[in-house]
PDB file of N, CA and C in Angstrom:
ATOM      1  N   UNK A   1     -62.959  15.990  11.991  1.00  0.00           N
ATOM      2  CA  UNK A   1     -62.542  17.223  12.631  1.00  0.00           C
ATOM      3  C   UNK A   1     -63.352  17.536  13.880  1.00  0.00           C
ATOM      4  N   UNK A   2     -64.521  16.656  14.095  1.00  0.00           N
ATOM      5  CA  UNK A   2     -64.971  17.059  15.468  1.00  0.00           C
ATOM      6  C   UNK A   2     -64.556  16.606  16.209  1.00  0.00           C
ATOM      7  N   UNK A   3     -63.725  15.294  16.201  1.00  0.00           N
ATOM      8  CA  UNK A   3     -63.061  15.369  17.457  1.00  0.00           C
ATOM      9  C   UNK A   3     -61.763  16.422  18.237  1.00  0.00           C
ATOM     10  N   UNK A   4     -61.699  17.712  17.178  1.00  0.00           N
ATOM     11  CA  UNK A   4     -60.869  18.335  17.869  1.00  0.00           C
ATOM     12  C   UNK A   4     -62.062  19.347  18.876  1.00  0.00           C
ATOM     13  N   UNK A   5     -62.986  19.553  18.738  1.00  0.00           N
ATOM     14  CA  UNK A   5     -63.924  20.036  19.360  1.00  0.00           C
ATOM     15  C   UNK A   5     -64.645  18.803  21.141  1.00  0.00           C
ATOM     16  N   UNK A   6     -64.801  17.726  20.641  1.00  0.00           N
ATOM     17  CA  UNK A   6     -65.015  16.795  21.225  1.00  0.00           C
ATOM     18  C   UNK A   6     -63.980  16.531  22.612  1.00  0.00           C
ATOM     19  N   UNK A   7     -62.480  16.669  21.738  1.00  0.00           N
ATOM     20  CA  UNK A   7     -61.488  16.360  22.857  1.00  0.00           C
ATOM     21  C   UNK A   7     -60.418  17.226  22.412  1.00  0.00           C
ATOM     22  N   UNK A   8     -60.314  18.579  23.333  1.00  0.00           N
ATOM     23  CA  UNK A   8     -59.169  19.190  22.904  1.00  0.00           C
ATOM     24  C   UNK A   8     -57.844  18.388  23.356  1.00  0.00           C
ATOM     25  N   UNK A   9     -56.829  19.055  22.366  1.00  0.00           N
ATOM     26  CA  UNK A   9     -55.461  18.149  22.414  1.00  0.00           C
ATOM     27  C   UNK A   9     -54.857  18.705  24.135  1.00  0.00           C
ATOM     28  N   UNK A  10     -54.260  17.546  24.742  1.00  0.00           N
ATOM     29  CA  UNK A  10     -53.642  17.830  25.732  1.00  0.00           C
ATOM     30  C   UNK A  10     -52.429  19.061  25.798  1.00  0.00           C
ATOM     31  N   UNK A  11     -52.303  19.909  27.191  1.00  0.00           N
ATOM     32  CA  UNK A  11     -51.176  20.420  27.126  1.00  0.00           C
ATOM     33  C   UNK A  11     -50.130  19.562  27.908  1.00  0.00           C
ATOM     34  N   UNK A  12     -49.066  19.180  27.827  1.00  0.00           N
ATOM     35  CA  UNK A  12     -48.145  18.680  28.590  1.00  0.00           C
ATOM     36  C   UNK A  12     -47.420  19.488  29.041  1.00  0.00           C
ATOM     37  N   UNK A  13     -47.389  20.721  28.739  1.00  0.00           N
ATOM     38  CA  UNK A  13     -46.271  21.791  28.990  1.00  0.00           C
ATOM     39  C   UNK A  13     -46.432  21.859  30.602  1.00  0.00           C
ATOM     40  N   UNK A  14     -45.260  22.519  31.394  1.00  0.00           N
ATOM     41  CA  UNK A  14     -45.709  22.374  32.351  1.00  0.00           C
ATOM     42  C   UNK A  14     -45.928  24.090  33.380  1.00  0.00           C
ATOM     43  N   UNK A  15     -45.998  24.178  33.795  1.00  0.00           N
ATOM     44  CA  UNK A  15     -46.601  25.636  34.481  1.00  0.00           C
ATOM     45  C   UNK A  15     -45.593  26.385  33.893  1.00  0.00           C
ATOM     46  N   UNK A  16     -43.962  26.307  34.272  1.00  0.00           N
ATOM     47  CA  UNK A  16     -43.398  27.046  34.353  1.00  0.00           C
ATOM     48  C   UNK A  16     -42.802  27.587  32.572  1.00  0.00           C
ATOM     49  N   UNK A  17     -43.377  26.382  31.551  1.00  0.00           N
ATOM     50  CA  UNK A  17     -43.168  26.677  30.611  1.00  0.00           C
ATOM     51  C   UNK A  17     -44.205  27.091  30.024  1.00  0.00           C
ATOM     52  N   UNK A  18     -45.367  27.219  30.111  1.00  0.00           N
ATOM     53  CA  UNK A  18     -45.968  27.975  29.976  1.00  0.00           C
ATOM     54  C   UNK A  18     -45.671  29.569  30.241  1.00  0.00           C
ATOM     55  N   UNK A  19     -45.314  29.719  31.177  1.00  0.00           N
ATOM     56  CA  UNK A  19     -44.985  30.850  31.625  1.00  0.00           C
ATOM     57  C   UNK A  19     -43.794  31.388  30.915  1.00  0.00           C
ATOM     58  N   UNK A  20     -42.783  30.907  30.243  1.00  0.00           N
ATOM     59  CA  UNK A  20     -41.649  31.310  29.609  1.00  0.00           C
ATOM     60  C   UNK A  20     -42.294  31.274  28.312  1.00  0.00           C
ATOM     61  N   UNK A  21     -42.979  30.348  27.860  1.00  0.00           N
ATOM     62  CA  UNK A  21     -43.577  30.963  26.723  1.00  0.00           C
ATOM     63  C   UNK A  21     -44.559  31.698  25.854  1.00  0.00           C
ATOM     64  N   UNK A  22     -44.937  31.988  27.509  1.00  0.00           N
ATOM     65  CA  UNK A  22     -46.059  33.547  27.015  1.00  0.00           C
ATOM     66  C   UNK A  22     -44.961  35.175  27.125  1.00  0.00           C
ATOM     67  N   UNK A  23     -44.652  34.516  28.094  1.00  0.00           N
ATOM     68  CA  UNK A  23     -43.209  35.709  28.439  1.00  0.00           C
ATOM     69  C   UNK A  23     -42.429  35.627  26.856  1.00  0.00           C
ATOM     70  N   UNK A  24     -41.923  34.772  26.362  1.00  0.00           N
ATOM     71  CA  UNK A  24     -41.272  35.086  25.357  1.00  0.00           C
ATOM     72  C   UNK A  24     -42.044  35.362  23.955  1.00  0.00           C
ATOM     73  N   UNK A  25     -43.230  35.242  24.232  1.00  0.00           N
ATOM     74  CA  UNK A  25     -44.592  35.552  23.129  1.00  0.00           C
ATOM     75  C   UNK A  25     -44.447  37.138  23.060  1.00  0.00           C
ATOM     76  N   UNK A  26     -44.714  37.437  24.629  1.00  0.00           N
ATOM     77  CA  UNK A  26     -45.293  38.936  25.015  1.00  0.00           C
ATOM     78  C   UNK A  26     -44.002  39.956  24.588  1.00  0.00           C
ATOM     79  N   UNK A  27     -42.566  39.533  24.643  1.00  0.00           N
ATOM     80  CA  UNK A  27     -41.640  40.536  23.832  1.00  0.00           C
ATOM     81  C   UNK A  27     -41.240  40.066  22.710  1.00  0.00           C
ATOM     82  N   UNK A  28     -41.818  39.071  22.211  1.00  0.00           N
ATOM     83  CA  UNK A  28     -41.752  39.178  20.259  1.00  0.00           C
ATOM     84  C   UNK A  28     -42.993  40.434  20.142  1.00  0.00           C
ATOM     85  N   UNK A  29     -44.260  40.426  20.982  1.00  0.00           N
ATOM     86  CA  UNK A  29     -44.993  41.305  20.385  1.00  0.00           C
ATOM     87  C   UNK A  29     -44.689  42.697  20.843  1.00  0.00           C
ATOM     88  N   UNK A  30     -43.932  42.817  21.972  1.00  0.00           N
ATOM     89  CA  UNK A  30     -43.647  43.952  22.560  1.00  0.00           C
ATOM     90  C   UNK A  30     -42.701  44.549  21.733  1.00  0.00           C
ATOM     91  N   UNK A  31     -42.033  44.205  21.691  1.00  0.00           N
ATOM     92  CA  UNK A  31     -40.515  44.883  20.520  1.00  0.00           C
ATOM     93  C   UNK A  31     -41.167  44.510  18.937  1.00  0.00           C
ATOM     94  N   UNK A  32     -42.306  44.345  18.415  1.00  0.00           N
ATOM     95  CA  UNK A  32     -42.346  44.289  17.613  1.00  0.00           C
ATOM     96  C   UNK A  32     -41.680  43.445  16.574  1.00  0.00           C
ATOM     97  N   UNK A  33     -41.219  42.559  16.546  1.00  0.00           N
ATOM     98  CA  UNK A  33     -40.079  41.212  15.894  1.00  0.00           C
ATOM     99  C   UNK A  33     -41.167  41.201  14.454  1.00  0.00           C
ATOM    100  N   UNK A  34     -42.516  41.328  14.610  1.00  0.00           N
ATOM    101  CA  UNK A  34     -43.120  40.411  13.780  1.00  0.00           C
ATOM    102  C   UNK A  34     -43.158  41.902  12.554  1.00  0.00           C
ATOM    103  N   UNK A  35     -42.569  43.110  12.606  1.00  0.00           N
ATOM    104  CA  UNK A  35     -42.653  43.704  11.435  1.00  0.00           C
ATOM    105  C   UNK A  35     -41.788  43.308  11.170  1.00  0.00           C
ATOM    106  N   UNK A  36     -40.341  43.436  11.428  1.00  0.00           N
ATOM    107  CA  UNK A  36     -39.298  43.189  10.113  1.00  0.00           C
ATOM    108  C   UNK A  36     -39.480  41.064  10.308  1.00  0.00           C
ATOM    109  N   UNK A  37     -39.751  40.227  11.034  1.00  0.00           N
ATOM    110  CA  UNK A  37     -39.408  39.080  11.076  1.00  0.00           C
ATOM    111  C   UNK A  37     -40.724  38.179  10.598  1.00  0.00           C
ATOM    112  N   UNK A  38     -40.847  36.646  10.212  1.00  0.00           N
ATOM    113  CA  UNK A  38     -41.485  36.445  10.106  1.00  0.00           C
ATOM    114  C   UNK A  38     -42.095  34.820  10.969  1.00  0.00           C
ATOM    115  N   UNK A  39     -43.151  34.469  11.344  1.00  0.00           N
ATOM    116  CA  UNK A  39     -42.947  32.679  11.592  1.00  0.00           C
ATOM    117  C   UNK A  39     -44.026  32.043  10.996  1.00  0.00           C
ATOM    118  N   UNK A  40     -43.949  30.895  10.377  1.00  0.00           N
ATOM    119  CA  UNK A  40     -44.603  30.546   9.314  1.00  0.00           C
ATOM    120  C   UNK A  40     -45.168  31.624   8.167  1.00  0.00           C
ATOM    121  N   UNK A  41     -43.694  32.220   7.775  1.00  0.00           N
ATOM    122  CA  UNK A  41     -44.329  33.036   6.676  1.00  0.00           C
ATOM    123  C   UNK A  41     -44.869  34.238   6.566  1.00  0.00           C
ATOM    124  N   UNK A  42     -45.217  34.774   7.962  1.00  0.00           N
ATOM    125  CA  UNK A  42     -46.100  35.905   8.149  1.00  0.00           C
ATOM    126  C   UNK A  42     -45.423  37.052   9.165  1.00  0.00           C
ATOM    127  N   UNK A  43     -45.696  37.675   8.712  1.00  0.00           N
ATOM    128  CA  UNK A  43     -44.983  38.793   9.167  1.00  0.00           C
ATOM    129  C   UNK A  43     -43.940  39.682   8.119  1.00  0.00           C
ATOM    130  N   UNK A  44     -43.149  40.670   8.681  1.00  0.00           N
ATOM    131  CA  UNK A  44     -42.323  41.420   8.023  1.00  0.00           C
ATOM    132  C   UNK A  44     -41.461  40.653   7.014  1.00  0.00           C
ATOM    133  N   UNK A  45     -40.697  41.345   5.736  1.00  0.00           N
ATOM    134  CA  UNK A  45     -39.374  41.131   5.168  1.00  0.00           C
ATOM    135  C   UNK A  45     -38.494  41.475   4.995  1.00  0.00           C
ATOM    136  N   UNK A  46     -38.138  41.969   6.162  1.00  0.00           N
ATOM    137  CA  UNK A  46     -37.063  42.666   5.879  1.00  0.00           C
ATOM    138  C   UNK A  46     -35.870  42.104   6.939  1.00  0.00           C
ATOM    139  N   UNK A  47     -36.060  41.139   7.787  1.00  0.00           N
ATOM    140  CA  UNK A  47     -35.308  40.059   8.400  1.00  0.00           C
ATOM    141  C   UNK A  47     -35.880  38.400   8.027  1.00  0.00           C
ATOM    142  N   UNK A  48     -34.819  37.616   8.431  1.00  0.00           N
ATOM    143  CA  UNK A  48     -35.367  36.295   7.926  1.00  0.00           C
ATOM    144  C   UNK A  48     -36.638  35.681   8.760  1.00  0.00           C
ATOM    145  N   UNK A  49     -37.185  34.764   7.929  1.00  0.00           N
ATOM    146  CA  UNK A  49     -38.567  33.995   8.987  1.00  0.00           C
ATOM    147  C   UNK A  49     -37.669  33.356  10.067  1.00  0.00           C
ATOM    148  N   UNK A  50     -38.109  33.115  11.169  1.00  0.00           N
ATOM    149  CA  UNK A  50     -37.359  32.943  12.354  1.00  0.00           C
ATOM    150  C   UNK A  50     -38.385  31.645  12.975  1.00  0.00           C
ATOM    151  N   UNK A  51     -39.546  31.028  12.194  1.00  0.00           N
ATOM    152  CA  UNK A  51     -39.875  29.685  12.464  1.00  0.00           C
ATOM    153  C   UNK A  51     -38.729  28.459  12.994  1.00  0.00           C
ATOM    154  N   UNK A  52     -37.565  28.285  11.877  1.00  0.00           N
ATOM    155  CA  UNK A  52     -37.040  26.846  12.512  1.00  0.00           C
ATOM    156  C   UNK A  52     -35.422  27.539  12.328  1.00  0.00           C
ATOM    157  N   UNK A  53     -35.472  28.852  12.884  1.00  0.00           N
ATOM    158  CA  UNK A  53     -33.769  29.507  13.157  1.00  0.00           C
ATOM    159  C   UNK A  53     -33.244  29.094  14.039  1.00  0.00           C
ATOM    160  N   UNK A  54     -34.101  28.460  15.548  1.00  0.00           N
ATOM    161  CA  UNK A  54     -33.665  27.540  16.072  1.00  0.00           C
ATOM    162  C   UNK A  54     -32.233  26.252  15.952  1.00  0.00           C
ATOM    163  N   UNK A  55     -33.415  25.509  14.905  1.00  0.00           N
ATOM    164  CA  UNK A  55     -32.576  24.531  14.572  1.00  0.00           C
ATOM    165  C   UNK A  55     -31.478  24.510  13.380  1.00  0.00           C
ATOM    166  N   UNK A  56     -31.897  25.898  12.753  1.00  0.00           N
ATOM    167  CA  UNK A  56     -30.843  26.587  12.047  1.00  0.00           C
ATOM    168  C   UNK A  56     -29.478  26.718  12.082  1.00  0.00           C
ATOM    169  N   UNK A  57     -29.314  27.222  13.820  1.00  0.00           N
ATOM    170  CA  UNK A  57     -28.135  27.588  14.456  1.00  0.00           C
ATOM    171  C   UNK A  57     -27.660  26.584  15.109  1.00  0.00           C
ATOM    172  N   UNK A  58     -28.388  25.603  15.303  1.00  0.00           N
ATOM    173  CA  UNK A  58     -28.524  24.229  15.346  1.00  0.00           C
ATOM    174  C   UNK A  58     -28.250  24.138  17.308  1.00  0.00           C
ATOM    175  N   UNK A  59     -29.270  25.097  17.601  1.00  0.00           N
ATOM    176  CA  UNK A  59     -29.621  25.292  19.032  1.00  0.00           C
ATOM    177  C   UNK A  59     -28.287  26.343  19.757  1.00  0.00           C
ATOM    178  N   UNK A  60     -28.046  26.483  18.829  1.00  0.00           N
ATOM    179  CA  UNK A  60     -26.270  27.828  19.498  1.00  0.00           C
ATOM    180  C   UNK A  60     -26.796  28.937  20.251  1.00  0.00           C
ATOM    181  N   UNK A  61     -27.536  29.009  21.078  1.00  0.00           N
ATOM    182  CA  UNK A  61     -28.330  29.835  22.276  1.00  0.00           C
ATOM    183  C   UNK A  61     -27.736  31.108  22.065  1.00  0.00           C
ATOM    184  N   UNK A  62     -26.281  30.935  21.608  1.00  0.00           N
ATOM    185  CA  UNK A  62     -25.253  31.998  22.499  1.00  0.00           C
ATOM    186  C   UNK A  62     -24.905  32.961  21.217  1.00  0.00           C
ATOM    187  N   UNK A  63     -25.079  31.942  19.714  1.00  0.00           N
ATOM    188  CA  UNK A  63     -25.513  32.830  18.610  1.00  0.00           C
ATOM    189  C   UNK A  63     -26.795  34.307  18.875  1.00  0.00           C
ATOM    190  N   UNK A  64     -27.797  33.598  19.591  1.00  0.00           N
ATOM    191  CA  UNK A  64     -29.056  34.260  19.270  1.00  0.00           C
ATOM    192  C   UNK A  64     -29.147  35.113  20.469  1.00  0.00           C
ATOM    193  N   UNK A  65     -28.119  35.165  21.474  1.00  0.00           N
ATOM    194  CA  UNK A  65     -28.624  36.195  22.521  1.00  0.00           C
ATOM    195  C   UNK A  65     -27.568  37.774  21.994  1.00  0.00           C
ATOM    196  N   UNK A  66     -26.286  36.940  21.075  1.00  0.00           N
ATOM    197  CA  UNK A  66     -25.289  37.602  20.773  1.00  0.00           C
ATOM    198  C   UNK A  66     -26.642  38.755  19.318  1.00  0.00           C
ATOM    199  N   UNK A  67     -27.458  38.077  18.586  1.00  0.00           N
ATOM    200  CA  UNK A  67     -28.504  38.730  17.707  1.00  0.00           C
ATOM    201  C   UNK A  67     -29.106  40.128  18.997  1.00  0.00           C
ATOM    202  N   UNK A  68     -29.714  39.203  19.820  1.00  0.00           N
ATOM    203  CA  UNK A  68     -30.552  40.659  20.610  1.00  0.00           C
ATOM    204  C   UNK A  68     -29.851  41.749  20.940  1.00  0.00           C
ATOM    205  N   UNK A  69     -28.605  41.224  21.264  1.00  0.00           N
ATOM    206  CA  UNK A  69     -27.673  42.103  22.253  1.00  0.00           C
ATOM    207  C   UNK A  69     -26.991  43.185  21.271  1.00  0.00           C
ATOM    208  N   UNK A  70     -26.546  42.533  20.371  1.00  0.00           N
ATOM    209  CA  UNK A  70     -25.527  43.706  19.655  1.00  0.00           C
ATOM    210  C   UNK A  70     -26.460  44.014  18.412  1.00  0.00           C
ATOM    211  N   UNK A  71     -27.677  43.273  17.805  1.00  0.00           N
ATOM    212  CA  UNK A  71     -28.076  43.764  17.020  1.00  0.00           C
ATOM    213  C   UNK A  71     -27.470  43.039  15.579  1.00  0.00           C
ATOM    214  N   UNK A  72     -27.859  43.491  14.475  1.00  0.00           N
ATOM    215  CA  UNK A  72     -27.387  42.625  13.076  1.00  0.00           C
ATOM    216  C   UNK A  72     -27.732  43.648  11.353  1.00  0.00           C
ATOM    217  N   UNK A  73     -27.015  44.017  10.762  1.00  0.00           N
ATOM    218  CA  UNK A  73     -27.162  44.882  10.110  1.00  0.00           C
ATOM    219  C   UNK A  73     -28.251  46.369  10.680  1.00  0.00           C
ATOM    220  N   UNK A  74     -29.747  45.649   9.865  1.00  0.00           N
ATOM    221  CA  UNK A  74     -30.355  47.133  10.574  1.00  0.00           C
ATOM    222  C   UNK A  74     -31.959  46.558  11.756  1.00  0.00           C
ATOM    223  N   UNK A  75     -31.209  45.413  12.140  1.00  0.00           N
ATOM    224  CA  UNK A  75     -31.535  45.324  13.286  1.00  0.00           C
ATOM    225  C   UNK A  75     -31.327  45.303  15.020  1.00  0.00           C
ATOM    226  N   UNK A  76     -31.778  46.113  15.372  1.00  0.00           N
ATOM    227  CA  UNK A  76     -31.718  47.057  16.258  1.00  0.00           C
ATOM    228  C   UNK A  76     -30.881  45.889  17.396  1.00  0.00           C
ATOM    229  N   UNK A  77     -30.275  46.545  18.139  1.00  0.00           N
ATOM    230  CA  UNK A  77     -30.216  45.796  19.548  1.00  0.00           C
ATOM    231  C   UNK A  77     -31.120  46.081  20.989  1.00  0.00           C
ATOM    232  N   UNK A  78     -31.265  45.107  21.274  1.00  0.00           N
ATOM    233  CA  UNK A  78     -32.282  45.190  22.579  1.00  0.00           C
ATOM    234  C   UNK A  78     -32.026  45.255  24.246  1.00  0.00           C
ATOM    235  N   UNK A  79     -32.291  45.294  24.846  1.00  0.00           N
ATOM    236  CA  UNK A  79     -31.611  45.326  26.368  1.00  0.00           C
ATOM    237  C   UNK A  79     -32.270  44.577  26.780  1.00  0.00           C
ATOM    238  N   UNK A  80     -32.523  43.226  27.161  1.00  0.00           N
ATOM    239  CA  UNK A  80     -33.261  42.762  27.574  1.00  0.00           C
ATOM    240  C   UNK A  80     -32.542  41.866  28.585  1.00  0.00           C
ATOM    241  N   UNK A  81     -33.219  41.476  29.459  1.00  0.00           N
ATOM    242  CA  UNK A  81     -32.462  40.615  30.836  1.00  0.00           C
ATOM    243  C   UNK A  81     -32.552  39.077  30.956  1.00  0.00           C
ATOM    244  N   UNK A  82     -31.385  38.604  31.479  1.00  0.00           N
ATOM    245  CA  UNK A  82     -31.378  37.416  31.257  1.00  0.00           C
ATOM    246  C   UNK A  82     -32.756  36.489  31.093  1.00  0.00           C
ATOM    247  N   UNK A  83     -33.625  36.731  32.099  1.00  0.00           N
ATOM    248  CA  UNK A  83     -34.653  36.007  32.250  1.00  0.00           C
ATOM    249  C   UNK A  83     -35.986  36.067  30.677  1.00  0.00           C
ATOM    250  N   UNK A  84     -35.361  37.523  30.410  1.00  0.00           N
ATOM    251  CA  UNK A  84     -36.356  38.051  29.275  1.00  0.00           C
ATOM    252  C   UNK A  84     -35.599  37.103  27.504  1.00  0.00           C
ATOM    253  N   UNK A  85     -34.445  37.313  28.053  1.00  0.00           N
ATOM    254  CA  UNK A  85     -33.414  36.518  26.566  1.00  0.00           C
ATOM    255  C   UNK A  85     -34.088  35.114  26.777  1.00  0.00           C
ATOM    256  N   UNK A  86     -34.042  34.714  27.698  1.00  0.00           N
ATOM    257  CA  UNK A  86     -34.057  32.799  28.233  1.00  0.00           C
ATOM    258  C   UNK A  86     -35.334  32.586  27.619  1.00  0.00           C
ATOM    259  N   UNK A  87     -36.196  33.646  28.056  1.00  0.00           N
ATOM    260  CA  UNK A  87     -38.037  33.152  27.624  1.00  0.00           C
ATOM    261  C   UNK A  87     -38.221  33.269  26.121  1.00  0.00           C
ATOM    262  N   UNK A  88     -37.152  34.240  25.185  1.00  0.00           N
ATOM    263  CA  UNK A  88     -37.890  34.773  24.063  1.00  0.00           C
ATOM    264  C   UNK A  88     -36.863  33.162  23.115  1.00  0.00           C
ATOM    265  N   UNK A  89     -35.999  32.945  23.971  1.00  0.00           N
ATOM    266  CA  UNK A  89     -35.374  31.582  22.944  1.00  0.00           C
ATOM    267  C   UNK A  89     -36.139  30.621  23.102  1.00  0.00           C
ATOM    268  N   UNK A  90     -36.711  30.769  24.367  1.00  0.00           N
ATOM    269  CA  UNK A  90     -37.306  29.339  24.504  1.00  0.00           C
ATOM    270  C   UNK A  90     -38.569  29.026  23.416  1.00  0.00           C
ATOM    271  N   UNK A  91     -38.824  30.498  23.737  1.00  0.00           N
ATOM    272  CA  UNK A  91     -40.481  30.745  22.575  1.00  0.00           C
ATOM    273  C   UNK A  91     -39.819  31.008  21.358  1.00  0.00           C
ATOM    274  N   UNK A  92     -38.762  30.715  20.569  1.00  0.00           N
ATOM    275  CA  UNK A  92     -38.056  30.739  19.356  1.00  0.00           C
ATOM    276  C   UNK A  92     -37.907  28.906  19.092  1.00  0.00           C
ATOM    277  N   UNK A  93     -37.854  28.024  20.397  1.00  0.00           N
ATOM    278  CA  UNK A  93     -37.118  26.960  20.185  1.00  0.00           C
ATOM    279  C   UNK A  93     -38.693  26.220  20.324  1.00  0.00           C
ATOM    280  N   UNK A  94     -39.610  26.710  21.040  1.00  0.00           N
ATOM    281  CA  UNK A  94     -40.732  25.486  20.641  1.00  0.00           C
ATOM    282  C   UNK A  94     -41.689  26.217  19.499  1.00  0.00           C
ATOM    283  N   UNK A  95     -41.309  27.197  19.002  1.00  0.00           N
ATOM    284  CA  UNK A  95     -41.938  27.137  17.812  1.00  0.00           C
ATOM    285  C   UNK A  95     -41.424  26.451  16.430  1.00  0.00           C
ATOM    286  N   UNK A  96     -39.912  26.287  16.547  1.00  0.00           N
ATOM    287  CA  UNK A  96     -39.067  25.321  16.061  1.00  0.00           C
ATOM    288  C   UNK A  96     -39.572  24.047  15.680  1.00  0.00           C
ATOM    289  N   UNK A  97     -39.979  23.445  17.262  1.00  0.00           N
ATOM    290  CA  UNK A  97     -40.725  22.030  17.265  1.00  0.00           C
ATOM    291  C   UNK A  97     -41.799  21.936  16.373  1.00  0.00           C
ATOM    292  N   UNK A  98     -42.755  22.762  16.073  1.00  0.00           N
ATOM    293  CA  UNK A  98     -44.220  22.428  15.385  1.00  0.00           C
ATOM    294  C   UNK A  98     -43.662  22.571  14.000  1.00  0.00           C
ATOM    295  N   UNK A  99     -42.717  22.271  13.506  1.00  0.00           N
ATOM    296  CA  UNK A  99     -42.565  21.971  12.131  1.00  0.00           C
ATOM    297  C   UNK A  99     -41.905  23.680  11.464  1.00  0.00           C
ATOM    298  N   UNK A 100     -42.972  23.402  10.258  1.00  0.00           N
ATOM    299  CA  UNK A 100     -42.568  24.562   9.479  1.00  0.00           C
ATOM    300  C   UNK A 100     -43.645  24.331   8.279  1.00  0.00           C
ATOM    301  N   UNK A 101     -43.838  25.697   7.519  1.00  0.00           N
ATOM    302  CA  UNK A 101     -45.262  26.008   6.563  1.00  0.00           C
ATOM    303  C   UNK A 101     -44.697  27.124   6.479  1.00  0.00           C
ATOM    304  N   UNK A 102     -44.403  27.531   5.137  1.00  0.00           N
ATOM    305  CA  UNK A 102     -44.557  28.876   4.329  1.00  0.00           C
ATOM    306  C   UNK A 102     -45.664  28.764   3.405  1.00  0.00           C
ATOM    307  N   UNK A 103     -46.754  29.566   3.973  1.00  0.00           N
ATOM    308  CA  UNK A 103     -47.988  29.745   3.011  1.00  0.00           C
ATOM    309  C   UNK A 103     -47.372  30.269   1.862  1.00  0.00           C
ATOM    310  N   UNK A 104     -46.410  31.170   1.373  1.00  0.00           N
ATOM    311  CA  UNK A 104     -45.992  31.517  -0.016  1.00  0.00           C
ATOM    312  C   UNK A 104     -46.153  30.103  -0.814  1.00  0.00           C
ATOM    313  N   UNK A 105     -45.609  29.202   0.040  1.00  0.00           N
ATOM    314  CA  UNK A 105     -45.266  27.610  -1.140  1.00  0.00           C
ATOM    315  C   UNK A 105     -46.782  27.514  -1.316  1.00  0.00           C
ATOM    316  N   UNK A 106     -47.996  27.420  -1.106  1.00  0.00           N
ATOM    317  CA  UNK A 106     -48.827  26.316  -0.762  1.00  0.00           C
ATOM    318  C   UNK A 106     -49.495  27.200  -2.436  1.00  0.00           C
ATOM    319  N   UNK A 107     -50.273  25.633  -2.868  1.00  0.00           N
ATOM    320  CA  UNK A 107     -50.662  25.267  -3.583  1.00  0.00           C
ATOM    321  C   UNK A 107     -52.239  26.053  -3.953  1.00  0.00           C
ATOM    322  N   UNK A 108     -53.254  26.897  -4.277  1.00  0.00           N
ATOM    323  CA  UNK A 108     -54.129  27.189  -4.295  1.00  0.00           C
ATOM    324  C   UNK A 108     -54.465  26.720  -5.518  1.00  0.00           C
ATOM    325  N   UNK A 109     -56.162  26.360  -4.692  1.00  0.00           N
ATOM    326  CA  UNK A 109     -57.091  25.563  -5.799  1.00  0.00           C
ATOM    327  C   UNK A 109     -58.372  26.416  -6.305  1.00  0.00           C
ATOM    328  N   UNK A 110     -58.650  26.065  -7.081  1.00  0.00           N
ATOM    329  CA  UNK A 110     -59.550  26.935  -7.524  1.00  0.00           C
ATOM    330  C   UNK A 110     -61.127  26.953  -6.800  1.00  0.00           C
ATOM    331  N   UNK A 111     -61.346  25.844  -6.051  1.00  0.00           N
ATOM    332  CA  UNK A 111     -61.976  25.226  -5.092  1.00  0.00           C
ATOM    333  C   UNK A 111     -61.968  26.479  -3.758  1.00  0.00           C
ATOM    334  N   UNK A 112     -60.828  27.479  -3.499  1.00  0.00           N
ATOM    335  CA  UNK A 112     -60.225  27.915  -2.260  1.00  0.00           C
ATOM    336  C   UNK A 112     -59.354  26.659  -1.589  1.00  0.00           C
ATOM    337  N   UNK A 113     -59.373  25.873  -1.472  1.00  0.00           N
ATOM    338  CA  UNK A 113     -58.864  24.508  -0.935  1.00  0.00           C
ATOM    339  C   UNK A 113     -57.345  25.409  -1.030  1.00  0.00           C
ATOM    340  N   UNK A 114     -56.232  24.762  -0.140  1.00  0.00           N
ATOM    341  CA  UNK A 114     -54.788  25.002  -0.372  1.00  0.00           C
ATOM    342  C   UNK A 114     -54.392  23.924  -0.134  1.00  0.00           C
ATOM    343  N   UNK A 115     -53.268  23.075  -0.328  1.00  0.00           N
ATOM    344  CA  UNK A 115     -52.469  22.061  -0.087  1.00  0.00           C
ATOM    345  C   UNK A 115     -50.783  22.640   0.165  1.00  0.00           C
ATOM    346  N   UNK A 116     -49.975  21.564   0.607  1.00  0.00           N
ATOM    347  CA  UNK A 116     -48.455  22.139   0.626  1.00  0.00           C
ATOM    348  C   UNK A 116     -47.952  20.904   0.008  1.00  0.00           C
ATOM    349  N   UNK A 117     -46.833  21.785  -0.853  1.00  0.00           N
ATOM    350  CA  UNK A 117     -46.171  21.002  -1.464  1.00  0.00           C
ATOM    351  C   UNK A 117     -45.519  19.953  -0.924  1.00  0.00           C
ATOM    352  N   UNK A 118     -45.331  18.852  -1.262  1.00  0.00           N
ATOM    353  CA  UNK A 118     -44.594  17.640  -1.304  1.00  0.00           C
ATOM    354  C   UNK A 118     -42.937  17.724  -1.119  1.00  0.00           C
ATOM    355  N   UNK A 119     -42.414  17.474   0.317  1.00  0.00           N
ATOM    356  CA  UNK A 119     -40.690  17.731   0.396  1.00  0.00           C
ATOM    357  C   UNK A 119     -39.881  16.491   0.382  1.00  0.00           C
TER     358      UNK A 119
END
């Protein structure tokens, strides 16, 4: 594990995605997403975890702007502008990429140690 200290992991991302995905960071936290929603597990329950909804919808963009816009039972609708929709999917679609972990599953040892189950 020291080599993650030794040599941090590269970013490849490139400026401008960076920038869409702090932008789409900054209104999950701005509108609050993370009380009723959750990613890897954490956060609210009272909407679904939204980790790999992405690939859920199986990338249907036009599903998830149709979610912000009009809203979904008793979640709210948002006004947000094209550029603001584009950044918060994008930051929906590479959190997609890093897999998936629901700490509910994981395994606790009596050690503290946790493991995840076997899929």
């Amino acid at each position: 594990s020291i080599s993650i200290y030794v040599k941090p992991l590269e970013n490849t991302a490139t400026a401008q995605e960076q920038q869409n995905f702090a932008l789409g960071r900054s209104i999950w936290q701005n509108k609050n997403c993370q009380s009723c929603h959750q990613i890897y597990g954490l956060g609210g329950y009272l909407g679904p975890d939204l980790t790999n909804e992405y690939s859920k919808l199986k990338g249907n963009e036009a599903a998830l702007k149709h979610f912000f816009k009009g809203g979904i039972k008793q979640m709210p609708r948002f006004e947000l502008t094209a550029q603001e929709e584009a950044a918060l999917i994008y930051f929906l679609k590479e959190i997609d990429k890093s897999g998936s972990a629901d700490p509910r599953t994981f395994i606790k040892h009596k050690n503290g140690m946790i493991t995840q189950h076997e899929q």
